[in-house]
Protein backbone atom coordinates (compact mmCIF):
# COMPACT_ATOMS: atom_id res chain seq x y z
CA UNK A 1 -102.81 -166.51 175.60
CA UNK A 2 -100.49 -163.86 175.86
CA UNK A 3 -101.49 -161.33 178.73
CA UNK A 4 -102.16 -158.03 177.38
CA UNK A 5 -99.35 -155.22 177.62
CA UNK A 6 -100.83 -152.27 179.30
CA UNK A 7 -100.48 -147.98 178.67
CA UNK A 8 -101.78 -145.77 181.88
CA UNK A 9 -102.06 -142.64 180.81
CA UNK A 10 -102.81 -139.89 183.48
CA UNK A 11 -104.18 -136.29 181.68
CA UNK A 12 -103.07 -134.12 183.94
CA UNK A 13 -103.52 -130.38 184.69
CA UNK A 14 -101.85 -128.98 187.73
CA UNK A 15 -102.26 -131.58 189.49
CA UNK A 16 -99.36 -131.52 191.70
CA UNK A 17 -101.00 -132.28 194.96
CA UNK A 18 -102.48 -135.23 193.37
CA UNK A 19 -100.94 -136.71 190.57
CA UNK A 20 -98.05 -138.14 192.79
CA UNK A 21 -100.69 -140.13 195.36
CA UNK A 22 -101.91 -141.50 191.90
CA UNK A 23 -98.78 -142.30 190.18
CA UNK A 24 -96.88 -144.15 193.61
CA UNK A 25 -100.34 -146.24 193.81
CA UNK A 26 -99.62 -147.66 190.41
CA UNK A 27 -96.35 -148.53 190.59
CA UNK A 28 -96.78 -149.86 194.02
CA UNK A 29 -99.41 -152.59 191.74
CA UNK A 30 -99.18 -156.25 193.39
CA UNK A 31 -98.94 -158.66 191.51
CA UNK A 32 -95.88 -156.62 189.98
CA UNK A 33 -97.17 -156.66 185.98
CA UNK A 34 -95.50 -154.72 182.93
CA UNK A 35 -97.12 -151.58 182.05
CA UNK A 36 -95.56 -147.97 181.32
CA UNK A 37 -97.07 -144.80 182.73
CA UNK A 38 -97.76 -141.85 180.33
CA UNK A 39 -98.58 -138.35 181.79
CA UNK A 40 -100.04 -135.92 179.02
CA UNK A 41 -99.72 -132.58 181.27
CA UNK A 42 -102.13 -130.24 179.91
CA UNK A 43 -100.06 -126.64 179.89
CA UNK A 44 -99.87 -126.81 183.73
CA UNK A 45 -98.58 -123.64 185.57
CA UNK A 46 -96.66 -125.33 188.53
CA UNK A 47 -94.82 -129.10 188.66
CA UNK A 48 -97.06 -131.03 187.60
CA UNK A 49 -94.86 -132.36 184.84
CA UNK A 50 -91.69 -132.61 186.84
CA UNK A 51 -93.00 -134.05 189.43
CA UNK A 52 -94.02 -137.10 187.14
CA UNK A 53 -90.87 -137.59 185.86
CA UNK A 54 -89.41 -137.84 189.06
CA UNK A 55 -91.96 -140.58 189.65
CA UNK A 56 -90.85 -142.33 186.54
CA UNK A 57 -93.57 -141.61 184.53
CA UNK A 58 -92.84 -140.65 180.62
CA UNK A 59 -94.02 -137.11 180.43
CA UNK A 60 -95.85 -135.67 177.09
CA UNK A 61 -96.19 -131.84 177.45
CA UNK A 62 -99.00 -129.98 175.77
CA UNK A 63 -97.61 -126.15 175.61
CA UNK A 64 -101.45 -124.80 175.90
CA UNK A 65 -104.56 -125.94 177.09
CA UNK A 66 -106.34 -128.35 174.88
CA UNK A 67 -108.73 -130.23 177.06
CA UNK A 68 -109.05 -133.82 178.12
CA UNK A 69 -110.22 -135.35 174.54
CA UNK A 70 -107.22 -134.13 173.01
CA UNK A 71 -104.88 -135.22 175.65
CA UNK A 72 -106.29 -137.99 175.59
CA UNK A 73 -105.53 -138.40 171.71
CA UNK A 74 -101.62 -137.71 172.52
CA UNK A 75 -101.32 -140.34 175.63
CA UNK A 76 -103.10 -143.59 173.50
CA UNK A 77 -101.52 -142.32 170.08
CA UNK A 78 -98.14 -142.41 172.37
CA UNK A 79 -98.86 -145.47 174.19
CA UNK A 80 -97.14 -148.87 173.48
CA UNK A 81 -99.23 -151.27 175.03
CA UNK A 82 -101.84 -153.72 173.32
CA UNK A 83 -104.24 -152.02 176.08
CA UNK A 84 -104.81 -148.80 177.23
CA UNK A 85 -106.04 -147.24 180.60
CA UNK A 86 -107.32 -143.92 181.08
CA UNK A 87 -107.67 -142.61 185.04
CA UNK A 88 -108.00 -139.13 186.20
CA UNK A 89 -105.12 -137.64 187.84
CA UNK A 90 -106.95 -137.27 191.21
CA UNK A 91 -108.21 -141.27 190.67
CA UNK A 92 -106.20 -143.70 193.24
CA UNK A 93 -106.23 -147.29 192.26
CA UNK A 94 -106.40 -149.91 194.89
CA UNK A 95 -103.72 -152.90 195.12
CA UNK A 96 -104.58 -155.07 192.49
CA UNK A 97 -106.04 -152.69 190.27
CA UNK A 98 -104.08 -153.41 187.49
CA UNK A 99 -104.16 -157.53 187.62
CA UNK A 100 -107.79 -157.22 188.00
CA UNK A 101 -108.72 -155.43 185.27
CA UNK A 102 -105.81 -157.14 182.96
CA UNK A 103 -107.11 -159.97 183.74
CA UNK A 104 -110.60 -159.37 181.61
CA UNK A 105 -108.36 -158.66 178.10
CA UNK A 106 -106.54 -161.23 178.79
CA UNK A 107 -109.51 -163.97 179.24
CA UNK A 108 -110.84 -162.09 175.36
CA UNK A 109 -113.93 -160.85 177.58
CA UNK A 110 -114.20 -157.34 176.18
CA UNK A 111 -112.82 -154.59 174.11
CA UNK A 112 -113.95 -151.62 176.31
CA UNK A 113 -113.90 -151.54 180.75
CA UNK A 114 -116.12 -149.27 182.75
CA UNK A 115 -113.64 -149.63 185.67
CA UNK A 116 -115.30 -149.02 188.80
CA UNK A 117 -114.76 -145.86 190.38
CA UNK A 118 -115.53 -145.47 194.38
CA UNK A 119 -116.16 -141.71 195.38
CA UNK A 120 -114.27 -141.12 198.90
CA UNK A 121 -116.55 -138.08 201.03
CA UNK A 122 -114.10 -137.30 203.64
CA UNK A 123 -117.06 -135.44 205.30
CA UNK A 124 -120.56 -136.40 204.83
CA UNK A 125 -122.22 -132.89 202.94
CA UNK A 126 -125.20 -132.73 200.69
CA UNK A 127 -122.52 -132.00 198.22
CA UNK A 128 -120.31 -134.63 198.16
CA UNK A 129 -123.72 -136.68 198.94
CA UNK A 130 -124.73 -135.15 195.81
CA UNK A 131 -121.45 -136.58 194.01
CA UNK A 132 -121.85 -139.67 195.32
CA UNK A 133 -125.28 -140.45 194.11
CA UNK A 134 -125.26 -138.81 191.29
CA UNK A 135 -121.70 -138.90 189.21
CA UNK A 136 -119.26 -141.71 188.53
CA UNK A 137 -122.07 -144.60 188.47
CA UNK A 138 -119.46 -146.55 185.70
CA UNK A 139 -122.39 -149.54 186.25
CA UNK A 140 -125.26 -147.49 185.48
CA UNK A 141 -123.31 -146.31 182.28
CA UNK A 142 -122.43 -149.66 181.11
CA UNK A 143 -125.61 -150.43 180.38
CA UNK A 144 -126.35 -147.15 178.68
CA UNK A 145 -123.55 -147.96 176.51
CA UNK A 146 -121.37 -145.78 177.53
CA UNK A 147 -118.60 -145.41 180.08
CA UNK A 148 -116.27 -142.36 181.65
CA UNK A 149 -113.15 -141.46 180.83
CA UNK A 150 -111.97 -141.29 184.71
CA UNK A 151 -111.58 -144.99 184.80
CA UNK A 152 -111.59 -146.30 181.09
CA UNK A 153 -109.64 -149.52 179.43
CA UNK A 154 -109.82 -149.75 175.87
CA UNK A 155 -107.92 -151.94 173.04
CA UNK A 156 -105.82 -149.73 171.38
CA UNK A 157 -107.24 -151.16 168.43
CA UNK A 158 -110.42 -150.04 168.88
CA UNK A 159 -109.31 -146.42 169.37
CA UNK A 160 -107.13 -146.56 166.30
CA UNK A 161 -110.58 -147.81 164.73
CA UNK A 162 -113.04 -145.06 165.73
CA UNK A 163 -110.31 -141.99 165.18
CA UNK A 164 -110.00 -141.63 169.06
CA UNK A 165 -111.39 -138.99 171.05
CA UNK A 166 -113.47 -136.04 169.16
CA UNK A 167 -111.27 -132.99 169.78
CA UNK A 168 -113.92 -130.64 169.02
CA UNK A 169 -116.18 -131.51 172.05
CA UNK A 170 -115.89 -129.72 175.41
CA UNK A 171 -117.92 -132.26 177.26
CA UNK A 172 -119.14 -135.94 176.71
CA UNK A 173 -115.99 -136.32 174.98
CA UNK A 174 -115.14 -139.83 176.16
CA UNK A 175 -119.78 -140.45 176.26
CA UNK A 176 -119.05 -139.86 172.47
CA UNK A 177 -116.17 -142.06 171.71
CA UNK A 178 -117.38 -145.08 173.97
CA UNK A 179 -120.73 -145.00 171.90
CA UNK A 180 -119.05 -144.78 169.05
CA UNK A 181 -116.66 -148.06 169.78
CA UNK A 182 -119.91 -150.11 170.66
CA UNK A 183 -121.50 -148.64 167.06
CA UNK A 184 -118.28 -150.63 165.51
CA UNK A 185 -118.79 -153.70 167.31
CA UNK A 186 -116.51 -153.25 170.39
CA UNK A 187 -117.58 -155.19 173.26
CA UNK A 188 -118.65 -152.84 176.70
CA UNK A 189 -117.98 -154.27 179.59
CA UNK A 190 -118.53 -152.81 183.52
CA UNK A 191 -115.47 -154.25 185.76
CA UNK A 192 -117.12 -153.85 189.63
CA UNK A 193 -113.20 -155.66 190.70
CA UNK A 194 -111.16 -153.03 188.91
CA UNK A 195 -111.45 -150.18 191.31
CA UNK A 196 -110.12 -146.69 191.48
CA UNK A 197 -111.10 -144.04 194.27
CA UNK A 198 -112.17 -140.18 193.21
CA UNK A 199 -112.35 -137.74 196.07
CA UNK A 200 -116.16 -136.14 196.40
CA UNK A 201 -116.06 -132.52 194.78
CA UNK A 202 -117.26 -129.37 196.94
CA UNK A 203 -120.01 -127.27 196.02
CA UNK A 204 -118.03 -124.88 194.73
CA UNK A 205 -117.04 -127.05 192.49
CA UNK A 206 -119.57 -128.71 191.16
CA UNK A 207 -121.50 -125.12 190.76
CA UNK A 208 -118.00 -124.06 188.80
CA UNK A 209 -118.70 -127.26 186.39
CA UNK A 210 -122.46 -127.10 185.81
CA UNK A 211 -122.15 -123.70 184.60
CA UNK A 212 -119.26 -124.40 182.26
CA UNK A 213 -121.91 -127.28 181.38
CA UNK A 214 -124.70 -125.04 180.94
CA UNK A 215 -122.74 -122.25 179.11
CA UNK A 216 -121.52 -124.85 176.66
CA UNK A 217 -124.58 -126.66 175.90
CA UNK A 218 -127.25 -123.42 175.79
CA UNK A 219 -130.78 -123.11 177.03
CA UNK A 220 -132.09 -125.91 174.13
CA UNK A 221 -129.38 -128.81 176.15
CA UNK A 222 -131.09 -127.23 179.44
CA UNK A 223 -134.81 -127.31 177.77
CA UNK A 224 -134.57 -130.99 177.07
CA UNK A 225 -132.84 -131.79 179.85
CA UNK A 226 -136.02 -129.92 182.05
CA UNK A 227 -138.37 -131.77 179.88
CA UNK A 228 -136.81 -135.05 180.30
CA UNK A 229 -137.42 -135.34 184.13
CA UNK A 230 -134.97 -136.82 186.75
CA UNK A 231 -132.11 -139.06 185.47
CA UNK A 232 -131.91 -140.99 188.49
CA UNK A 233 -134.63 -142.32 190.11
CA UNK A 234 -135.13 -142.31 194.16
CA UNK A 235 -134.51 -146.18 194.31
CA UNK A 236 -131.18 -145.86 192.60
CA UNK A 237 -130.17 -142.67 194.81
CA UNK A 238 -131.01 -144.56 197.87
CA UNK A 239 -128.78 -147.76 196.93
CA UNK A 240 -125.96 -145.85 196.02
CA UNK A 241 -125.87 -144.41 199.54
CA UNK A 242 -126.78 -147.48 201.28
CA UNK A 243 -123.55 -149.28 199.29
CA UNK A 244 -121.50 -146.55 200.61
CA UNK A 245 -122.15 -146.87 204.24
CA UNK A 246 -124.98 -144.24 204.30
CA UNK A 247 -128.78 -144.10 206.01
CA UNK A 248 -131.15 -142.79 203.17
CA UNK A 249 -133.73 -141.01 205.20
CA UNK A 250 -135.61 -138.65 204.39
CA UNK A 251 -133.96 -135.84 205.59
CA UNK A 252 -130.64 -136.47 204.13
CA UNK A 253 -132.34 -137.33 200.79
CA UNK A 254 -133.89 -134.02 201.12
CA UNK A 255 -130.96 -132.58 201.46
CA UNK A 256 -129.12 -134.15 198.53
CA UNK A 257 -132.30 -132.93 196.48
CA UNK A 258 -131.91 -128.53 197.66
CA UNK A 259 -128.09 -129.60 196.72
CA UNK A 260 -128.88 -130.87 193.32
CA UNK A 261 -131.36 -127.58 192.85
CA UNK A 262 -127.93 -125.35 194.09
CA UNK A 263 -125.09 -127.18 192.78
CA UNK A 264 -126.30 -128.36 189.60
CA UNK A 265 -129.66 -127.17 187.84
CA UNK A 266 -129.30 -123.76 189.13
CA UNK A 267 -126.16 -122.96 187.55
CA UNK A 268 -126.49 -124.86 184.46
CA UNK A 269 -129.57 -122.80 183.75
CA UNK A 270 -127.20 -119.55 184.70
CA UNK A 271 -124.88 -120.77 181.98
CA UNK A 272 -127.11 -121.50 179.41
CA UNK A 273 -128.97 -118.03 180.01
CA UNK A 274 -125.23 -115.96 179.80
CA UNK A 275 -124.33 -118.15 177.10
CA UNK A 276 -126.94 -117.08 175.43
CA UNK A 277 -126.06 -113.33 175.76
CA UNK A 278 -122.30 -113.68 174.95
CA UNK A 279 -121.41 -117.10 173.66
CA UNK A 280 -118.19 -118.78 174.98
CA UNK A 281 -114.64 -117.87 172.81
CA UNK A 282 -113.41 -120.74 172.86
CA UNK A 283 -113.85 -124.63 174.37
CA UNK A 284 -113.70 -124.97 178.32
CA UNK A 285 -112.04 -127.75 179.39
CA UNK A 286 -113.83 -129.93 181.85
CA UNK A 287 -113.31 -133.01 183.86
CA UNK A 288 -115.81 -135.01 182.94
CA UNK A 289 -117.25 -137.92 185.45
């Protein structure tokens, strides 16, 4: 069989203190494998773009904001490869991220990766505790059906199939499309050997996001999410920080719990209540996990 050409494409938005790390980690791929690099940079305000063509990277400009589904749309529309790869622009791949995850189109095993994607907490907060346990669980999504957009492989195929991203959606963008692939037959798959590493975001950030979220989605998203109950359960929590090198007592898991209350429910309900009084203008865009 023919192995697979693959398209990276990196949606970027100033991203010039990252984008580099990410861009020198996949050309530095061993084995050394054919692929070209596409960089959609989202209207950024400082280098972001330059800087990736210095690194060799073929650069697709977007003169204002659109968001990460419609970036998205440019970078596989633009791509040339029989495969393509989506990673964030703060996403690092190891070594042989590339061969490993080649290596799964090219063996016919699936249409659609969930690449793994390892959270790095340079300092052990509730926060990035929080991000840990709770975001970027590309496993746990798999078998939901779904996958994220930080670490995503697809067929080009099957994007030309489905229409691509939905452009009108703020968040779940790349939720939507992945369920839609598997509605058309394309086969999920969760690659545990394919891994990239996303740094842990602060509290500030996370509080920034999950009011975007909530503002977005309105108190009826926030309602059912309330009624619904907790997404993850305690056992899961606890094995994701035991993987990653952590002790899941009580007291940290404690702490990751006040975080969640801070960092995620409280704002989201914020956003949904001053959403409610003066709707958003337009779409935010978000990085989704």
């Amino acid at each position: 069989m023919t192995p697979a050409r693959v398209s990276v494409v990196v949606v970027a938005h100033n991203a010039m203190g990252t984008v580099g790390r990410v861009l020198d980690a996949i050309h530095a791929q061993r084995p050394a494998r054919p692929r070209e690099v596409i960089v959609v940079d989202d209207a950024s305000s400082d280098g972001t773009a330059a800087l990736a063509e210095d690194r060799g990277a073929h650069v697709l400009r977007s003169p204002v904001n659109r968001g990460q589904g419609a970036c998205r749309n440019l970078g596989w529309r633009a791509a040339r490869g029989d495969v393509v790869v989506f990673i964030d622009d703060d996403c690092v791949p190891q070594a042989d991220w590339l061969e490993r995850g080649s290596a799964r189109f090219d063996a016919g095993d699936a249409e659609i990766l969930a690449g793994h994607i390892d959270v790095e907490v340079r300092r052990a907060s509730p926060a990035a505790l929080l991000d840990l346990t709770h975001h970027f669980d590309q496993e746990r999504y798999a078998e939901e059906g779904f996958a994220a957009s930080g670490h995503l492989w697809v067929q080009r195929a099957v994007a030309e199939n489905v229409g691509g991203f939905d452009e009108r959606l703020t968040f779940d963008e790349d939720k939507d499309f992945v369920e839609r692939a598997v509605a058309a037959g394309a086969r999920l798959r969760y690659a545990p050997d394919a891994v990239v590493t996303h740094p842990s975001r602060t509290a500030r950030q996370l509080v920034r996001r999950s009011f975007r979220i909530g503002r977005q989605r309105g108190l009826d998203a926030f309602r059912s999410r309330a009624r619904a109950g907790s997404y993850l359960t305690a056992e899961r929590v606890r094995a994701r920080l035991e993987r990653a090198g952590y002790r899941a007592g009580r007291a940290r898991l404690l702490s990751i719990g006040a975080a969640k209350l801070v960092c995620i429910r409280a704002p989201i309900a914020m956003g949904a209540l001053v959403g409610a009084v003066k709707p958003p203008r337009r779409a935010t865009p978000d990085a989704e996990e």
